[in-house]
PDB file of N, CA and C in Angstrom:
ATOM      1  N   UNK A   1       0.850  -1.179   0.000  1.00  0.00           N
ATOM      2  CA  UNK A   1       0.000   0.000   0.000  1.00  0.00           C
ATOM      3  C   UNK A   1       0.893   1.240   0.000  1.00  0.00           C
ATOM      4  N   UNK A   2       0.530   2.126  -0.956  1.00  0.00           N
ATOM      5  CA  UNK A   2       0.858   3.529  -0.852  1.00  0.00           C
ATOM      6  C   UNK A   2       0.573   4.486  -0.226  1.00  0.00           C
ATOM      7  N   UNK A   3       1.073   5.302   0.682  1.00  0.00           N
ATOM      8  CA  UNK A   3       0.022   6.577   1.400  1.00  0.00           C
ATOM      9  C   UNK A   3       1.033   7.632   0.887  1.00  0.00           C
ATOM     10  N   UNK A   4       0.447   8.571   0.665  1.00  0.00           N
ATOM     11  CA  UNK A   4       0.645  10.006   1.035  1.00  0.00           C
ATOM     12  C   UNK A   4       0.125  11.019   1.946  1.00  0.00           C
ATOM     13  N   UNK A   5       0.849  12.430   2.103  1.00  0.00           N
ATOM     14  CA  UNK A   5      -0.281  13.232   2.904  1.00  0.00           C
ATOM     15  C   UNK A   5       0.067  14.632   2.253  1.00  0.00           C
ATOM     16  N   UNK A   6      -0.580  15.324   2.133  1.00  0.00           N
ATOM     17  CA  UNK A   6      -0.779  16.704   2.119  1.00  0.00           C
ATOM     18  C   UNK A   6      -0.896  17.705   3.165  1.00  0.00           C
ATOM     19  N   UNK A   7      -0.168  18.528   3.420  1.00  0.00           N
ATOM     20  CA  UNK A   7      -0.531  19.728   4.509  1.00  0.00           C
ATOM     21  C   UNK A   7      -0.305  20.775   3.793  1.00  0.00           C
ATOM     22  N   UNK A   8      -1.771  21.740   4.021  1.00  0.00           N
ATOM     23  CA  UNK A   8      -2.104  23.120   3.180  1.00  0.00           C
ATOM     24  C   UNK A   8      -2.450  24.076   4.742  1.00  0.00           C
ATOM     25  N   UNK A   9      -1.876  25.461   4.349  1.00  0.00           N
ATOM     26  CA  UNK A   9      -2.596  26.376   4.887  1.00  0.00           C
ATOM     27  C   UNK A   9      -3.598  27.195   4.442  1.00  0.00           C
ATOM     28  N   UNK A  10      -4.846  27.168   4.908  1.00  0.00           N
ATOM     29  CA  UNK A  10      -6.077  27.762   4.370  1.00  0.00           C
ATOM     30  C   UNK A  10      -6.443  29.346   5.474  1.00  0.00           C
ATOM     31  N   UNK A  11      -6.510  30.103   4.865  1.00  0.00           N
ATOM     32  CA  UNK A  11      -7.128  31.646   5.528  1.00  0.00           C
ATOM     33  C   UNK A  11      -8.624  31.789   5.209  1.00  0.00           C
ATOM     34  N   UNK A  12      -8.889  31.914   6.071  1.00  0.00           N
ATOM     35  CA  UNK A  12     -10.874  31.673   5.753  1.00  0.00           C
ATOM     36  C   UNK A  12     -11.709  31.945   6.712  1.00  0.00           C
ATOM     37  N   UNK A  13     -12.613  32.768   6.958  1.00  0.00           N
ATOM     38  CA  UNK A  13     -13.509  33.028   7.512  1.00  0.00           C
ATOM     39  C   UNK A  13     -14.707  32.228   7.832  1.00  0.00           C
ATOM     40  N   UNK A  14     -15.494  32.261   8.674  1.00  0.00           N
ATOM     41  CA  UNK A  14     -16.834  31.312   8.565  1.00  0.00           C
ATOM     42  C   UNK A  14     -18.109  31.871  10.472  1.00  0.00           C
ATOM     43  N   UNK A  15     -18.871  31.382  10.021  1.00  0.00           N
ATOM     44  CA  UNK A  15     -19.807  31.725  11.119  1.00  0.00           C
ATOM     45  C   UNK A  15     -20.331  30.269  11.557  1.00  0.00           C
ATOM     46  N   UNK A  16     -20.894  29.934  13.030  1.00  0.00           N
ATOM     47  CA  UNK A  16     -21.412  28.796  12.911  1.00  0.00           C
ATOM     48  C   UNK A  16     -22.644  29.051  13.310  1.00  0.00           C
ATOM     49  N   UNK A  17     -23.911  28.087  12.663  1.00  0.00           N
ATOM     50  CA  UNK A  17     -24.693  27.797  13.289  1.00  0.00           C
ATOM     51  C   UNK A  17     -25.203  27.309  14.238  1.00  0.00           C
ATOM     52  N   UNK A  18     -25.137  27.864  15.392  1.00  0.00           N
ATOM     53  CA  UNK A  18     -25.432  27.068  16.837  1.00  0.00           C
ATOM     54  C   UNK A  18     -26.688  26.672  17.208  1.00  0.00           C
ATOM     55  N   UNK A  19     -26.873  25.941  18.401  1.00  0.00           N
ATOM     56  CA  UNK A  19     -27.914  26.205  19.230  1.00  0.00           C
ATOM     57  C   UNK A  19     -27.838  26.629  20.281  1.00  0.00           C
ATOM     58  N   UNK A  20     -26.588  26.986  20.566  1.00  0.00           N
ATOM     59  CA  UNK A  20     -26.416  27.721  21.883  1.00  0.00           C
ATOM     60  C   UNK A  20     -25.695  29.143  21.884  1.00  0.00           C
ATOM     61  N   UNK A  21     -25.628  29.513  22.686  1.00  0.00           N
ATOM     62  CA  UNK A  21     -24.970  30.718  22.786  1.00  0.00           C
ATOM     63  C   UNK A  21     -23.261  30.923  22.784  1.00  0.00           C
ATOM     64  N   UNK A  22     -23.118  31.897  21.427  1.00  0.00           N
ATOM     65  CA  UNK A  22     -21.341  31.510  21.257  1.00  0.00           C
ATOM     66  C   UNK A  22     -20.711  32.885  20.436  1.00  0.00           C
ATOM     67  N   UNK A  23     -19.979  33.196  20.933  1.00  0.00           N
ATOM     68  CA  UNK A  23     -19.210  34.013  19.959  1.00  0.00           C
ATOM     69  C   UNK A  23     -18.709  33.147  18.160  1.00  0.00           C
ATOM     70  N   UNK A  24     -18.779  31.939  18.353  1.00  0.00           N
ATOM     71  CA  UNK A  24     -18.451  31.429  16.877  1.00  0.00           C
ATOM     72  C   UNK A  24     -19.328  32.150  16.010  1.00  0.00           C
ATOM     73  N   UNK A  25     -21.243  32.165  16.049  1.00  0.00           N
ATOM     74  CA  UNK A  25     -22.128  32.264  15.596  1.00  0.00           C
ATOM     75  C   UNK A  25     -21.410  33.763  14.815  1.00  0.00           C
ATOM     76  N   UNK A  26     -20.673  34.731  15.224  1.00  0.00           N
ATOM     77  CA  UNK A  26     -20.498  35.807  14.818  1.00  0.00           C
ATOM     78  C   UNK A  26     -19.279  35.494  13.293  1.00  0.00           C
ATOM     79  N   UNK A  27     -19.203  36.255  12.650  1.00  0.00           N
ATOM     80  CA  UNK A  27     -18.004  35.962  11.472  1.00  0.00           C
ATOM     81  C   UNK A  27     -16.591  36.308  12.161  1.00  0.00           C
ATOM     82  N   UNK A  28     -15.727  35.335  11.611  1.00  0.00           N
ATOM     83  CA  UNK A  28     -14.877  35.077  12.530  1.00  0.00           C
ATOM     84  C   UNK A  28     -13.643  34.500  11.512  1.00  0.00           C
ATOM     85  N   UNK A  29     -11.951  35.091  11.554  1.00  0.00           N
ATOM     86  CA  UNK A  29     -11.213  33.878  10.433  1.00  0.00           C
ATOM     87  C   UNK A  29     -10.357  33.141  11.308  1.00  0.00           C
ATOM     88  N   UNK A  30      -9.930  32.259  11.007  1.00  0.00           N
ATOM     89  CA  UNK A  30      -8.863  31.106  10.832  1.00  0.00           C
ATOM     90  C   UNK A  30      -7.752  30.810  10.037  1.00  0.00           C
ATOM     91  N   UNK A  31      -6.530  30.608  10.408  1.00  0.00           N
ATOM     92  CA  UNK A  31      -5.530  30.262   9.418  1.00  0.00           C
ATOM     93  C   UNK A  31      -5.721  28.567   9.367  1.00  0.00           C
ATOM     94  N   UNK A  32      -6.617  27.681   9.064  1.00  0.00           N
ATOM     95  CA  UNK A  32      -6.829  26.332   8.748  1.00  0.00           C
ATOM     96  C   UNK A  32      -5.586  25.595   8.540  1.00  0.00           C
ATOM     97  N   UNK A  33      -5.229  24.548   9.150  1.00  0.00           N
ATOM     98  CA  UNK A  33      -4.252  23.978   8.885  1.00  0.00           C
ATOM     99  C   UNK A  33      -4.883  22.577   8.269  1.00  0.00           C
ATOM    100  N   UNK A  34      -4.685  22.228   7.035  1.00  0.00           N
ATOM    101  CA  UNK A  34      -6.006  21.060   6.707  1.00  0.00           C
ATOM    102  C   UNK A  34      -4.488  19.882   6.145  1.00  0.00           C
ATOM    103  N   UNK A  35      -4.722  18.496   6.894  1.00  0.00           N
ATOM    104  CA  UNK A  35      -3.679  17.594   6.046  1.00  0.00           C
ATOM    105  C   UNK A  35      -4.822  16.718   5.451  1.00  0.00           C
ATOM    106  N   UNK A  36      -4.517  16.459   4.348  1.00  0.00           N
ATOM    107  CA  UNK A  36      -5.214  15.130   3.199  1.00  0.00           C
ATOM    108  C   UNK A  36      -4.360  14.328   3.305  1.00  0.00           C
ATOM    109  N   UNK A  37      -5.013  12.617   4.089  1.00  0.00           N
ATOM    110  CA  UNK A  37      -4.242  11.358   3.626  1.00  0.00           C
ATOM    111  C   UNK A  37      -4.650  10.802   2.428  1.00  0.00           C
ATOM    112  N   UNK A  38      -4.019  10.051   1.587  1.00  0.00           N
ATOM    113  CA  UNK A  38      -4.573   9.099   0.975  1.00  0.00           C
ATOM    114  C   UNK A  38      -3.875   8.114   0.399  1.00  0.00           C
ATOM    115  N   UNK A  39      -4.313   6.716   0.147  1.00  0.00           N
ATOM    116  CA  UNK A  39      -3.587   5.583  -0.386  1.00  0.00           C
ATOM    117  C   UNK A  39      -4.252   5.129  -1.331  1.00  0.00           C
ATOM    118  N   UNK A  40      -3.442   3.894  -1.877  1.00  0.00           N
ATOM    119  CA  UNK A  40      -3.936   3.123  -3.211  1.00  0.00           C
ATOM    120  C   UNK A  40      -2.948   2.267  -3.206  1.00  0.00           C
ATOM    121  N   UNK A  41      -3.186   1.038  -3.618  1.00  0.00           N
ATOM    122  CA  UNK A  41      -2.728   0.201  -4.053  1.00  0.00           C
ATOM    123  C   UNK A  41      -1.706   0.026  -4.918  1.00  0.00           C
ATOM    124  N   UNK A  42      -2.056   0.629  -5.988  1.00  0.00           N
ATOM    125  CA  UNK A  42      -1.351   0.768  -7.040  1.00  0.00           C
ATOM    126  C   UNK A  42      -0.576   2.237  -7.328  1.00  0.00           C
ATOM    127  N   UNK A  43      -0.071   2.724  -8.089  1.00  0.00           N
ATOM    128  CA  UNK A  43       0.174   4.360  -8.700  1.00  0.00           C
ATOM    129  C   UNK A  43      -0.475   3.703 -10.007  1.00  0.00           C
ATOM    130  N   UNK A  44      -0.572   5.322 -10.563  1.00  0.00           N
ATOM    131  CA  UNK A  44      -1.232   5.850 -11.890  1.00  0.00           C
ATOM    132  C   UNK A  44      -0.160   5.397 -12.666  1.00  0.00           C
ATOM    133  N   UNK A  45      -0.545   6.114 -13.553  1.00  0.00           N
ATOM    134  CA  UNK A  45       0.426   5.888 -14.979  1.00  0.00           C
ATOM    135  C   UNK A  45       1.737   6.833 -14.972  1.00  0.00           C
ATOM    136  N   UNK A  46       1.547   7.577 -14.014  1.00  0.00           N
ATOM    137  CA  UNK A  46       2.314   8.937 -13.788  1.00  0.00           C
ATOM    138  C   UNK A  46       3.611   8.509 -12.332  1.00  0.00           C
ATOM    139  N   UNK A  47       3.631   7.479 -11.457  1.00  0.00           N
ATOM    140  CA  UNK A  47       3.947   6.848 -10.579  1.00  0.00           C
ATOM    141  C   UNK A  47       3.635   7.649  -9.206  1.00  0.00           C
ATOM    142  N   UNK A  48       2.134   7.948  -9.391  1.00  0.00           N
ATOM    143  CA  UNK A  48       1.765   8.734  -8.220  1.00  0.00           C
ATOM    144  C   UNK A  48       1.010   7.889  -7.577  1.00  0.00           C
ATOM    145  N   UNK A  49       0.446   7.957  -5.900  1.00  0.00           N
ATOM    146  CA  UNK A  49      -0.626   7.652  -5.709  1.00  0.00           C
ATOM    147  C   UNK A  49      -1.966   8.797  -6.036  1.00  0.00           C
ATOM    148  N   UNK A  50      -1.949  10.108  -5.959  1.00  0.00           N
ATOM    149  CA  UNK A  50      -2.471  11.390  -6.438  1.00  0.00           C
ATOM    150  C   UNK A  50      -1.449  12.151  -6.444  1.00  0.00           C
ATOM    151  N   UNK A  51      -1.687  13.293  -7.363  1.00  0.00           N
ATOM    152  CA  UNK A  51      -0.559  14.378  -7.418  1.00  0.00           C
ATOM    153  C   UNK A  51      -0.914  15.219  -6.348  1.00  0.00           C
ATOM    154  N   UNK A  52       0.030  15.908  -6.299  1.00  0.00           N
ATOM    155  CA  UNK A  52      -0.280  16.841  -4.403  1.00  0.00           C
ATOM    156  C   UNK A  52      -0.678  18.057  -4.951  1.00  0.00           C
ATOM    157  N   UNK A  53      -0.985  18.526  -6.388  1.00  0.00           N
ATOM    158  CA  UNK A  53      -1.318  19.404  -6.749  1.00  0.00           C
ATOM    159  C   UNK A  53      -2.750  20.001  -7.246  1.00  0.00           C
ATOM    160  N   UNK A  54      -2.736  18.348  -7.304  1.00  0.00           N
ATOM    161  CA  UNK A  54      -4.168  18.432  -7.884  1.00  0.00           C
ATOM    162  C   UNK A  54      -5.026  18.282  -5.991  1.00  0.00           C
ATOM    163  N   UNK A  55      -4.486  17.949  -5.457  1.00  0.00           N
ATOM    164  CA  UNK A  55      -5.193  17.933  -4.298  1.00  0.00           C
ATOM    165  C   UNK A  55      -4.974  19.348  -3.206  1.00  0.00           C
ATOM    166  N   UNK A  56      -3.709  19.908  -3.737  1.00  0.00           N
ATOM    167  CA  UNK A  56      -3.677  21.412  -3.510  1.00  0.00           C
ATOM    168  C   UNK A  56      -5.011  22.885  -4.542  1.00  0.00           C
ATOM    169  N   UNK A  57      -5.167  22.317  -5.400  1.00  0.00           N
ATOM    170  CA  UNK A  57      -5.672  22.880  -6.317  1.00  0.00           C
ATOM    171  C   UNK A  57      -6.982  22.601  -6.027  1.00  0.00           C
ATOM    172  N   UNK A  58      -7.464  21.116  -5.310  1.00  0.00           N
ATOM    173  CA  UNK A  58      -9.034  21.006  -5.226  1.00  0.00           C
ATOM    174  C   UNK A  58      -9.811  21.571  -4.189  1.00  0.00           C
ATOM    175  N   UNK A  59      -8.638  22.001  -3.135  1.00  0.00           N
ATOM    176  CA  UNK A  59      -8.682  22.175  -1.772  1.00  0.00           C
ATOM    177  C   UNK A  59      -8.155  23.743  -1.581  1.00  0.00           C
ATOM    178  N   UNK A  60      -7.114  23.733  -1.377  1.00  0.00           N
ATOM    179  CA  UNK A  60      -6.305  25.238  -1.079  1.00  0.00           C
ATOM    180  C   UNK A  60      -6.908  26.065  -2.071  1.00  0.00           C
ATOM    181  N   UNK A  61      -6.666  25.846  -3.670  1.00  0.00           N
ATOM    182  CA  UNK A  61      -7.510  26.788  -4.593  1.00  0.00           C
ATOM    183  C   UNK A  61      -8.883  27.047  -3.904  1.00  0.00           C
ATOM    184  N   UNK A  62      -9.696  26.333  -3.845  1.00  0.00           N
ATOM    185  CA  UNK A  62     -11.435  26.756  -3.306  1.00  0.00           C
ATOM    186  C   UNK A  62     -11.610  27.338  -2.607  1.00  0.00           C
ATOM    187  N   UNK A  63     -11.014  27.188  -1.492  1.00  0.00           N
ATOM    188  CA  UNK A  63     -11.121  27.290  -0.232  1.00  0.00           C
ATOM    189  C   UNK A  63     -10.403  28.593   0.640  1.00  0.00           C
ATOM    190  N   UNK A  64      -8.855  28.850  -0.069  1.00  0.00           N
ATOM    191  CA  UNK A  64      -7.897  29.757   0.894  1.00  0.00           C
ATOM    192  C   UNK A  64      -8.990  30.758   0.299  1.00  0.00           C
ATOM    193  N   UNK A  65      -8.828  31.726   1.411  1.00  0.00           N
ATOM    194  CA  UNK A  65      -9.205  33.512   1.211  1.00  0.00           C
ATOM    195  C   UNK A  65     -10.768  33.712   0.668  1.00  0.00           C
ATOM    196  N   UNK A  66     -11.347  32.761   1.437  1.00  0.00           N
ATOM    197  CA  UNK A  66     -12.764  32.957   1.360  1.00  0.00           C
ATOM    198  C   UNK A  66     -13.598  32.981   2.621  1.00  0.00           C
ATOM    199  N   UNK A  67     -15.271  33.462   2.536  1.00  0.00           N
ATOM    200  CA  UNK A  67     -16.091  33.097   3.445  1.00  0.00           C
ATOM    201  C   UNK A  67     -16.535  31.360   3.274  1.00  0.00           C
ATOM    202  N   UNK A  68     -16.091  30.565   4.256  1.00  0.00           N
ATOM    203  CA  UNK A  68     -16.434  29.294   4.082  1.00  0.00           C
ATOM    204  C   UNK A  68     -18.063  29.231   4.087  1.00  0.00           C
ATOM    205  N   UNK A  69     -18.864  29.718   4.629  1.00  0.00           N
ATOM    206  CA  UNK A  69     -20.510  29.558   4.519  1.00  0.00           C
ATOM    207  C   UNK A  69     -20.906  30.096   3.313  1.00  0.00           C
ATOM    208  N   UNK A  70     -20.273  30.650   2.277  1.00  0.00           N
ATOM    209  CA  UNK A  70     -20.792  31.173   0.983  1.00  0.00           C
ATOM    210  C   UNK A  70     -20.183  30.076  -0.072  1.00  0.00           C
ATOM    211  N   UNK A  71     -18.783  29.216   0.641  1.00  0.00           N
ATOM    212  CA  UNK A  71     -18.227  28.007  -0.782  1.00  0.00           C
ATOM    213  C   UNK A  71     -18.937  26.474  -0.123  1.00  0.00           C
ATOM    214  N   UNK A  72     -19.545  26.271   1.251  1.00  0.00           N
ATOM    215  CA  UNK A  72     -19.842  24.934   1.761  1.00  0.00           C
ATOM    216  C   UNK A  72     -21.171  25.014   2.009  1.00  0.00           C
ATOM    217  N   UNK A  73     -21.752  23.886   1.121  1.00  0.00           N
ATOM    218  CA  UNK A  73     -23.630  23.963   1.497  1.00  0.00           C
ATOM    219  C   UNK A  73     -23.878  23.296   2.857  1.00  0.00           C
ATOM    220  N   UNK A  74     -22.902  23.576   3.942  1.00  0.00           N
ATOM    221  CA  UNK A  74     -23.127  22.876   5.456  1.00  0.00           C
ATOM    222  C   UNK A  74     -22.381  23.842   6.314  1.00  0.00           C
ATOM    223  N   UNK A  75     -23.433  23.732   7.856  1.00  0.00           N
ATOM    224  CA  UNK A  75     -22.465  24.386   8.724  1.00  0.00           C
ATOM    225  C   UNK A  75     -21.097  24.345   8.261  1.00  0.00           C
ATOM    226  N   UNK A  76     -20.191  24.782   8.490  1.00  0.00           N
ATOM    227  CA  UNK A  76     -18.568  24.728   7.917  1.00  0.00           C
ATOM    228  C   UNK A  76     -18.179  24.931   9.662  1.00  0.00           C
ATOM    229  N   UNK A  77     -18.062  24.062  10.359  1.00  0.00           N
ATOM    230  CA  UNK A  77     -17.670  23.580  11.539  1.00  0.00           C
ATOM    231  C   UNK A  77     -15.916  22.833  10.833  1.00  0.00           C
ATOM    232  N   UNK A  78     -15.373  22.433  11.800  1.00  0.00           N
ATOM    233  CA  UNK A  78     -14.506  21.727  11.679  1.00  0.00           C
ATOM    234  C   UNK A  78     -14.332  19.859  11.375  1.00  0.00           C
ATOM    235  N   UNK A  79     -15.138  19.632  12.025  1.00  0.00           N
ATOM    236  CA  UNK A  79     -15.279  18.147  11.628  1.00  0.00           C
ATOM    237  C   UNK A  79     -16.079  18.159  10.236  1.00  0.00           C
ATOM    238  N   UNK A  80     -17.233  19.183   9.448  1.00  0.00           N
ATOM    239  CA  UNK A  80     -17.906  19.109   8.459  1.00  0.00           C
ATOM    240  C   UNK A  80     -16.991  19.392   7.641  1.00  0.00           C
ATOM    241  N   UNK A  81     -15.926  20.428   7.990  1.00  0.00           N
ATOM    242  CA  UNK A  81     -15.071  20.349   6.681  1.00  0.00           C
ATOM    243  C   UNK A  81     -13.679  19.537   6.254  1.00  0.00           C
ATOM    244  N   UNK A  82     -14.027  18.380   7.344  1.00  0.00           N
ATOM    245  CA  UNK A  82     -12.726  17.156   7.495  1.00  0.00           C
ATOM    246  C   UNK A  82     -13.509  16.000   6.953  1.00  0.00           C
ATOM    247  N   UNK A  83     -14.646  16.356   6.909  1.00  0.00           N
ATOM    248  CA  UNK A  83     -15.564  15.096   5.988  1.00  0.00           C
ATOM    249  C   UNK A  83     -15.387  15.315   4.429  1.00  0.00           C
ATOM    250  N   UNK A  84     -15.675  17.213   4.336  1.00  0.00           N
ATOM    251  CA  UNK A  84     -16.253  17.257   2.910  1.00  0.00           C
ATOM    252  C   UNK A  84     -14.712  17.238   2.265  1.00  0.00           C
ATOM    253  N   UNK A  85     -13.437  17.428   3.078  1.00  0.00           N
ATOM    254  CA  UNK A  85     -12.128  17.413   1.759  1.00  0.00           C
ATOM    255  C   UNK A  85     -11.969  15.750   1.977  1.00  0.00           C
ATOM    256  N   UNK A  86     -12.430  14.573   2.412  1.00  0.00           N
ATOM    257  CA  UNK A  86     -12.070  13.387   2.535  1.00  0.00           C
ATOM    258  C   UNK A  86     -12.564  12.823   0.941  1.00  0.00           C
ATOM    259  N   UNK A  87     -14.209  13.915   0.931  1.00  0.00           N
ATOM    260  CA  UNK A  87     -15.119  13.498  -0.449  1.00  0.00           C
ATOM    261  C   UNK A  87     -14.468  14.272  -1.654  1.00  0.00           C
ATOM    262  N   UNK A  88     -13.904  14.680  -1.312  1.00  0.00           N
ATOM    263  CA  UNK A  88     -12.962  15.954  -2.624  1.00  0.00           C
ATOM    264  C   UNK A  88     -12.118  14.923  -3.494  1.00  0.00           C
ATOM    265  N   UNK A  89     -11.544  14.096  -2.735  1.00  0.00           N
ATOM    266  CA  UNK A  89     -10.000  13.667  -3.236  1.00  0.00           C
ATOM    267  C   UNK A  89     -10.888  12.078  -3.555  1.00  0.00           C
ATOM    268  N   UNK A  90     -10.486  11.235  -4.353  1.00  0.00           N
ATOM    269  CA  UNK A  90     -10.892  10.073  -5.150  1.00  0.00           C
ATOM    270  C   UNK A  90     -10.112   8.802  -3.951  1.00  0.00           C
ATOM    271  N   UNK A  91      -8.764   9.117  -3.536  1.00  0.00           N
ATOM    272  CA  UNK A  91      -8.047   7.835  -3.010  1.00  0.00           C
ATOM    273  C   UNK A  91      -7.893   8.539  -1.269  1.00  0.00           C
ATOM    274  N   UNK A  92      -8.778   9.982  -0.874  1.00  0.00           N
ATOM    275  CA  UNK A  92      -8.698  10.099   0.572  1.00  0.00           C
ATOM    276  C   UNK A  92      -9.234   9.380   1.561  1.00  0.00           C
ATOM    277  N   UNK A  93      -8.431   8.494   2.247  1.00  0.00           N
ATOM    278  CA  UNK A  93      -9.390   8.098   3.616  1.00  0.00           C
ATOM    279  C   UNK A  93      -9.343   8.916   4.664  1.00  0.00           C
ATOM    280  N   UNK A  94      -8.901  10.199   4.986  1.00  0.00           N
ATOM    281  CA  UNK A  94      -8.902  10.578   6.267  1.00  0.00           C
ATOM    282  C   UNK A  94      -8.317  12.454   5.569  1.00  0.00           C
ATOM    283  N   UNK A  95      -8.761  13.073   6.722  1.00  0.00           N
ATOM    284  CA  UNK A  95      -8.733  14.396   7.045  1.00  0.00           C
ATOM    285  C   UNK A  95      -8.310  14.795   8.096  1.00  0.00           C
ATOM    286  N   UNK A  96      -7.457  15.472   8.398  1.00  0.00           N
ATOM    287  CA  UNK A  96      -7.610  16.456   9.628  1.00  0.00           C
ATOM    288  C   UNK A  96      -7.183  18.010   9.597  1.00  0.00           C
ATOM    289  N   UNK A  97      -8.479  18.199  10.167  1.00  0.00           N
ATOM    290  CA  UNK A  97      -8.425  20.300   9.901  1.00  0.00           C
ATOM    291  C   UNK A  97      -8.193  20.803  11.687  1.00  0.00           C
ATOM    292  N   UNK A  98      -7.154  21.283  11.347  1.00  0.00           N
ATOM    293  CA  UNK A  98      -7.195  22.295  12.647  1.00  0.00           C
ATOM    294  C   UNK A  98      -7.313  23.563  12.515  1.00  0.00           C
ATOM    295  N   UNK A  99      -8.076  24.209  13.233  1.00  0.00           N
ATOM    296  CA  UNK A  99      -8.925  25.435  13.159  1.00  0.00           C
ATOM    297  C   UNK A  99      -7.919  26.268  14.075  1.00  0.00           C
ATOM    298  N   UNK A 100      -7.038  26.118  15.068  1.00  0.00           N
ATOM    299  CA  UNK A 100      -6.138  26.540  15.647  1.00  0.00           C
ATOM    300  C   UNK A 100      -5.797  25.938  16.751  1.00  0.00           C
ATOM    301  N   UNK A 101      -4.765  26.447  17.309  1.00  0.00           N
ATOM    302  CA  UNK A 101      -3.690  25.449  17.800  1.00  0.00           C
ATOM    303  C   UNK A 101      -4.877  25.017  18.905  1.00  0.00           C
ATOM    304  N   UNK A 102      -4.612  23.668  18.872  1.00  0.00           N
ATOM    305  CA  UNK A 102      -5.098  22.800  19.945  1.00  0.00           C
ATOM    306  C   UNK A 102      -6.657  22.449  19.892  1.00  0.00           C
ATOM    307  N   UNK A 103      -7.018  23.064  18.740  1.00  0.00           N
ATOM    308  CA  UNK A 103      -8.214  22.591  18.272  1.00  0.00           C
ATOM    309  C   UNK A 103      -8.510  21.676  16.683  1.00  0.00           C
ATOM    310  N   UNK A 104      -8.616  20.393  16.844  1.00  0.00           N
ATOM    311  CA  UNK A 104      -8.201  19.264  15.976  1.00  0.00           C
ATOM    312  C   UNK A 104      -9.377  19.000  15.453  1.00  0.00           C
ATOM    313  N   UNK A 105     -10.360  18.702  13.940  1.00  0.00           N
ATOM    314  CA  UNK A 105     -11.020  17.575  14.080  1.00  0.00           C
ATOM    315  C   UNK A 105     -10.172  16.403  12.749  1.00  0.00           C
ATOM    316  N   UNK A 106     -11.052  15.245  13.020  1.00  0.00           N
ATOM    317  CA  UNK A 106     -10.305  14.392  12.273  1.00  0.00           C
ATOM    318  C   UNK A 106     -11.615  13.215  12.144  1.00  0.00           C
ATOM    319  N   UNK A 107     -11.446  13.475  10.144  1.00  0.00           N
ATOM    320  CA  UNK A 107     -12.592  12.795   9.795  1.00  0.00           C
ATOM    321  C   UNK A 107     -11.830  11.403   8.854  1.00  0.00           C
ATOM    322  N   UNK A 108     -12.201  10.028   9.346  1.00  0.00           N
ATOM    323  CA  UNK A 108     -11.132   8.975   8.736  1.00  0.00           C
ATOM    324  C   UNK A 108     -12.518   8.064   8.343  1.00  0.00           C
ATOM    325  N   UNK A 109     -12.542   7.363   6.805  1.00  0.00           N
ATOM    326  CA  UNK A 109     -13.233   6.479   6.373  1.00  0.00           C
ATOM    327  C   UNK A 109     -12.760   5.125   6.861  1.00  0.00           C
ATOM    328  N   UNK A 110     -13.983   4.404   7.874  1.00  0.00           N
ATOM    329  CA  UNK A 110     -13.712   3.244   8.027  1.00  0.00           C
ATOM    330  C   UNK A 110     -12.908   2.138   6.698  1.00  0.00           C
TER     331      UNK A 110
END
């Protein structure tokens, strides 16, 4: 088995939808620290398991220097957006976005 990983820095803003009472609910940015795993079996034709560019490009392109609630049709919480770059990438099993230091989530396909 092959793995790789990716680590991008993302600048991005976002608000959350709560049910409770929070300063998040207000607009608010983040310097995102987001790593993409992923494996395969095999490499491409190219001797990659994915190129790190194209997974920089699907991710960092979209994403850096935006309002995340205007590019994600979901709360844009931290664990929602360690799910949705897992669905981005074709060979990702796992995500992890940190929103800042000491705050982790981490979304991994059984």
């Amino acid at each position: 088995m092959y793995y790789i990983t990716k680590k991008m820095e993302i600048s991005g803003a976002h608000r959350l939808a709560l049910t409770y009472d929070s300063k998040c609910t207000e607009l608010h940015g983040h310097n995102w620290e987001i790593t993409v795993y992923c494996k395969s079996e095999t490499l491409d034709e190219n001797g990659m398991v994915y190129d790190f560019k194209h997974i920089k490009d699907k991710i960092h392109g979209y994403l850096d220097h935006s309002v995340l609630n205007d590019r994600l049709p979901f709360n844009p919480t931290a664990e929602n957006l360690a799910k949705w770059v897992v669905d981005q990438i074709p060979c990702c099993y796992k995500a992890k976005v940190q929103e800042s230091e000491g705050n982790i989530a981490i979304y991994c396909e059984d």
